[in-house]
C-alpha atoms as a PDB file:
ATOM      1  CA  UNK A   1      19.440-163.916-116.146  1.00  0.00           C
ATOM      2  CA  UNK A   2      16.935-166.306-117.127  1.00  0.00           C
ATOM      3  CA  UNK A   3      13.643-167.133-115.446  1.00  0.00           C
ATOM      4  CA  UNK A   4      11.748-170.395-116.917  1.00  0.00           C
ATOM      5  CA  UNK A   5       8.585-170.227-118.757  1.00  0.00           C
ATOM      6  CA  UNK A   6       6.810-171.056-115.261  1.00  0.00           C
ATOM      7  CA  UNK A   7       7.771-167.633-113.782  1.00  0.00           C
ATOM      8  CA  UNK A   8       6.908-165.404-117.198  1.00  0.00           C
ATOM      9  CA  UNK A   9       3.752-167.450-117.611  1.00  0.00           C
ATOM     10  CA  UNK A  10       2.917-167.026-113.803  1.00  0.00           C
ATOM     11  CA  UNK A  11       3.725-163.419-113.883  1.00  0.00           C
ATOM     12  CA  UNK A  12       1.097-163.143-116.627  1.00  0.00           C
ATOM     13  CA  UNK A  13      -1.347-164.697-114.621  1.00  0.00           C
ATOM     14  CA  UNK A  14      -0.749-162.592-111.351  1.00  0.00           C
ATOM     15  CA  UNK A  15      -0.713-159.190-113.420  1.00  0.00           C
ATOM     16  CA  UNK A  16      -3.922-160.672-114.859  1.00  0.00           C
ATOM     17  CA  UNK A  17      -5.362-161.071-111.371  1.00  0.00           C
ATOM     18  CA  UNK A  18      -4.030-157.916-110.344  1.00  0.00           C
ATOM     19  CA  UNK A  19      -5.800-155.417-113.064  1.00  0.00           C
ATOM     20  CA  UNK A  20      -9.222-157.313-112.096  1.00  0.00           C
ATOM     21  CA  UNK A  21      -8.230-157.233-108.175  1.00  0.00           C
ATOM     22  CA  UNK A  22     -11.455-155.511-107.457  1.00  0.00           C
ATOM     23  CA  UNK A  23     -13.789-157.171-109.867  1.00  0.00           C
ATOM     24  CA  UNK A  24     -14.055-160.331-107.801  1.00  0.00           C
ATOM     25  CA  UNK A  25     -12.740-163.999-108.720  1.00  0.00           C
ATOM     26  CA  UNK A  26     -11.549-165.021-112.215  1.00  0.00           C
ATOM     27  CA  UNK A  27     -11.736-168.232-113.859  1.00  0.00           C
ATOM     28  CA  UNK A  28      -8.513-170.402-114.371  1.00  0.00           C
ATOM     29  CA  UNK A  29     -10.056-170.750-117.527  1.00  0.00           C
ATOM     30  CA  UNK A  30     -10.768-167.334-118.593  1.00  0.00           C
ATOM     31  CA  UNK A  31      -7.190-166.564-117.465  1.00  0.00           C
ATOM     32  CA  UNK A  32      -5.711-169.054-119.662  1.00  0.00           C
ATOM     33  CA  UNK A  33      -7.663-168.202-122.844  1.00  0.00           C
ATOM     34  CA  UNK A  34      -6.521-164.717-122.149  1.00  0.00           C
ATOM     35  CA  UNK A  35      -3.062-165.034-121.603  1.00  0.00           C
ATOM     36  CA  UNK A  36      -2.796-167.839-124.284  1.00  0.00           C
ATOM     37  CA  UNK A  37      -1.617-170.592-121.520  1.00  0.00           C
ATOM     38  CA  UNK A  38      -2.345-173.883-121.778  1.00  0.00           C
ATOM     39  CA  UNK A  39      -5.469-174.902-118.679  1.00  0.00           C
ATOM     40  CA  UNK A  40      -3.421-177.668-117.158  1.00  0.00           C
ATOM     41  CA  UNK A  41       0.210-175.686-117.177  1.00  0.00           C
ATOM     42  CA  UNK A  42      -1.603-172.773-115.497  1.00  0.00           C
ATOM     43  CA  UNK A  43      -3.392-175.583-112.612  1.00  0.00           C
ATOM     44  CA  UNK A  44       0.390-176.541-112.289  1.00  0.00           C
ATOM     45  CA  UNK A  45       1.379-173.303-111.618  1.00  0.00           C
ATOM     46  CA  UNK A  46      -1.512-171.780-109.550  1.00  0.00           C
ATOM     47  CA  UNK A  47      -0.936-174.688-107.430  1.00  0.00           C
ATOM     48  CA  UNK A  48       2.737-173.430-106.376  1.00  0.00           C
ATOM     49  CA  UNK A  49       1.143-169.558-106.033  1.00  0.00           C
ATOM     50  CA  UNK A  50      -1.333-170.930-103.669  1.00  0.00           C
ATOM     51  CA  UNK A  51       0.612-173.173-101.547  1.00  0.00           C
ATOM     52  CA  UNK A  52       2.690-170.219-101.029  1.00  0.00           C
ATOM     53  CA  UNK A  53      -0.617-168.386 -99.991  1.00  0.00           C
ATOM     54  CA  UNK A  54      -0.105-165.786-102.970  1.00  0.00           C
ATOM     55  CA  UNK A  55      -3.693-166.707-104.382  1.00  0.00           C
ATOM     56  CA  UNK A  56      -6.890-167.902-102.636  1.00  0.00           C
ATOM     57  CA  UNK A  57      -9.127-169.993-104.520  1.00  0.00           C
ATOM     58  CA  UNK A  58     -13.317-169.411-104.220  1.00  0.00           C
ATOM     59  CA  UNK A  59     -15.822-172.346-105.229  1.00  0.00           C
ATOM     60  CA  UNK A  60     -19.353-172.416-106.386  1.00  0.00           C
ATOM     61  CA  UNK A  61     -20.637-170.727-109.773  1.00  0.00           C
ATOM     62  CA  UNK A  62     -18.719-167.549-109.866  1.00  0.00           C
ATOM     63  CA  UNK A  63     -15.319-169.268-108.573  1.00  0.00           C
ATOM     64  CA  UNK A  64     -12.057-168.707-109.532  1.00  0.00           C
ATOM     65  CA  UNK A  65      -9.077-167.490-107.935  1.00  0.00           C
ATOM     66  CA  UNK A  66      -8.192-163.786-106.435  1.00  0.00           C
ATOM     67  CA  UNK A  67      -5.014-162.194-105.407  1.00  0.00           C
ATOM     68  CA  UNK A  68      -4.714-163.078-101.683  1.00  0.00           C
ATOM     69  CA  UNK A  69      -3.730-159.447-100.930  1.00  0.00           C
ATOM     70  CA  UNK A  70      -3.412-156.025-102.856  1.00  0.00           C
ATOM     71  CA  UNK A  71      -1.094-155.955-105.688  1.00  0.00           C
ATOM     72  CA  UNK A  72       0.806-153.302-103.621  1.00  0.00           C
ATOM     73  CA  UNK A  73       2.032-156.074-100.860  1.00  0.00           C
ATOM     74  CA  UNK A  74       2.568-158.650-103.294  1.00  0.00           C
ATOM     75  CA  UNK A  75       6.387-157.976-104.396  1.00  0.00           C
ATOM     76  CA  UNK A  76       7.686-159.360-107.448  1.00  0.00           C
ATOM     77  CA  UNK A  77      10.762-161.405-105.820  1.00  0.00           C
ATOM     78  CA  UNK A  78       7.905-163.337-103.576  1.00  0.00           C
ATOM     79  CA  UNK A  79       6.352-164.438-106.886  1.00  0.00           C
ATOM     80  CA  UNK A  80      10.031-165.406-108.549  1.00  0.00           C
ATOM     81  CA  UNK A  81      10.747-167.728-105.652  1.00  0.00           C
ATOM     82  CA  UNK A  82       7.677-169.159-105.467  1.00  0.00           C
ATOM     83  CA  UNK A  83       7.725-170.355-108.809  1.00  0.00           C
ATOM     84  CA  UNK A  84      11.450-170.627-109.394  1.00  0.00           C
ATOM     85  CA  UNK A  85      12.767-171.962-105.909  1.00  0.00           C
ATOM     86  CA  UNK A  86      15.609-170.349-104.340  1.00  0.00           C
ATOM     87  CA  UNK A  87      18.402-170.277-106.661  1.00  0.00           C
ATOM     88  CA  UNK A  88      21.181-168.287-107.108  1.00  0.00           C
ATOM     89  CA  UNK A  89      21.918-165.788-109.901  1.00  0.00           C
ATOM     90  CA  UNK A  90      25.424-167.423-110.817  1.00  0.00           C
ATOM     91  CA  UNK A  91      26.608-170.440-111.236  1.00  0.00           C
ATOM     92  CA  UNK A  92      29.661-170.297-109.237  1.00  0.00           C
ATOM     93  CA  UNK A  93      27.737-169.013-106.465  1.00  0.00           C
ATOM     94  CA  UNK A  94      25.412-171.189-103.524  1.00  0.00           C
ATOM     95  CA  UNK A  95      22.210-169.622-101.907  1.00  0.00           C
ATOM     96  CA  UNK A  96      24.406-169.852 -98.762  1.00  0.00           C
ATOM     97  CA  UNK A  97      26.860-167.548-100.382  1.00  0.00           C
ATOM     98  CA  UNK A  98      29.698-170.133-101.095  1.00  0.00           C
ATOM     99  CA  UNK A  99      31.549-170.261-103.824  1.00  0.00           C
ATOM    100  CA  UNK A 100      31.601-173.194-106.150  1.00  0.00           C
ATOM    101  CA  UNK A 101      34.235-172.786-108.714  1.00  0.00           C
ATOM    102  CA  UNK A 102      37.161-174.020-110.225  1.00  0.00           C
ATOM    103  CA  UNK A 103      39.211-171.472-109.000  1.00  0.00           C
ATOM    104  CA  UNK A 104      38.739-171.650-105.947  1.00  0.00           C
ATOM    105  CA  UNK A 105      37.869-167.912-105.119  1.00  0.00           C
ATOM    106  CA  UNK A 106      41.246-166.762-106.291  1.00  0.00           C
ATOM    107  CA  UNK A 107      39.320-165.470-109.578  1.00  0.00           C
ATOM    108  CA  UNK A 108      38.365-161.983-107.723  1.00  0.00           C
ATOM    109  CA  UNK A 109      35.121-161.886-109.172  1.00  0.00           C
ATOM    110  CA  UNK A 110      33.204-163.777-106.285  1.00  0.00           C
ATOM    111  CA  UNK A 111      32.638-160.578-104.726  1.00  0.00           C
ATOM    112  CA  UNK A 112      31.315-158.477-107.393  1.00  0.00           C
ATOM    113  CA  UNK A 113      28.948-161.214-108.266  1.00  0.00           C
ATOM    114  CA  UNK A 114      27.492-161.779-104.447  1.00  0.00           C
ATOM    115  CA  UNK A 115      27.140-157.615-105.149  1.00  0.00           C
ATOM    116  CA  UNK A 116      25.270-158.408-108.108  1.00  0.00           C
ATOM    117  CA  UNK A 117      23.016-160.698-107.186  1.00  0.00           C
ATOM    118  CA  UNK A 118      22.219-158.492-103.571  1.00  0.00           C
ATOM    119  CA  UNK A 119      21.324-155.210-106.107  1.00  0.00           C
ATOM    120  CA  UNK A 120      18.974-157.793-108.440  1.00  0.00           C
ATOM    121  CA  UNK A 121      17.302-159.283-105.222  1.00  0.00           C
ATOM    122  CA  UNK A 122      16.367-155.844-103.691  1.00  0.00           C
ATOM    123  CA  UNK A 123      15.368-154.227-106.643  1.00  0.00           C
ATOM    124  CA  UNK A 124      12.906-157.023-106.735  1.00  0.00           C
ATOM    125  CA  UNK A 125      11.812-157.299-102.941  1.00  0.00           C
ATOM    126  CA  UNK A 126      10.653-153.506-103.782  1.00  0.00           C
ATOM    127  CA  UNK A 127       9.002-153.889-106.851  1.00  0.00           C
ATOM    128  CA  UNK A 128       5.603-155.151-106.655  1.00  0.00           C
ATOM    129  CA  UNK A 129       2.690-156.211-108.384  1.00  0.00           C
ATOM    130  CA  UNK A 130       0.699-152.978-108.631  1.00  0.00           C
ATOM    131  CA  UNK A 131       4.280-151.470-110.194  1.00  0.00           C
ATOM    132  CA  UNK A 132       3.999-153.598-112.881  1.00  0.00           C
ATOM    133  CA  UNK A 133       0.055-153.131-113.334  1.00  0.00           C
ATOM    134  CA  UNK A 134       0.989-149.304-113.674  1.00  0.00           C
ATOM    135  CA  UNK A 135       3.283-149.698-116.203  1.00  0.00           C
ATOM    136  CA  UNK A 136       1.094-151.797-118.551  1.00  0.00           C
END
């Protein structure tokens, strides 16, 4: 599995949010100098995280942007989609679980992928934020 720069760089910035959850806002700025992301790639992503009402945004001298709710009901598979869409794992498989593939499902394998790709999704629906915030 592999996750574009966009979803490692915007997990970076939500774990970064997360440890200073109850410090107030933080400065897109300040979290791009820390996490060594360019200003205008972190606007692009923050955008996405805020559309999808992950982030909240607060103006005047002390703005920045907070978590919109505790790292403990933000889960990590929220943050993926946001940021990545909703794709499937495998190529030979559709988000609507059909198969696209040369051979035509007679390969056997279409089954232990959609099994695959279930385990991967709900071990990220459980993890959250705050997990990874622990572990650091």
């Amino acid at each position: 599995m592999k996750f574009s720069t966009i979803t490692s760089y915007g997990l970076r910035a939500m774990i970064n949010l997360a440890k200073n959850h109850n410090r107030g806002s933080i400065s897109l700025s300040k979290i791009a100098k820390t996490e060594n992301i360019s200003s205008g790639y972190l606007e692009k992503i923050f955008s996405k995280l805020k559309k999808a009402k992950l982030i909240k945004s607060a103006k005047g001298p002390t703005g920045g942007y907070i978590l919109s709710a505790s790292p403990s009901k933000i889960s990590i598979s929220r943050i993926i989609k946001c940021l990545e869409g909703e794709k499937s794992l495998f190529y030979c498989l559709h988000n609507n679980q059909k198969i696209n593939c040369s051979q035509k499902c007679h390969c056997g394998v279409n089954k232990v992928l959609t099994n695959i790709e279930q385990a991967i999704k709900n071990s990220l629906d459980k993890l959250k934020l705050s997990d990874l915030i622990q572990k650091l």
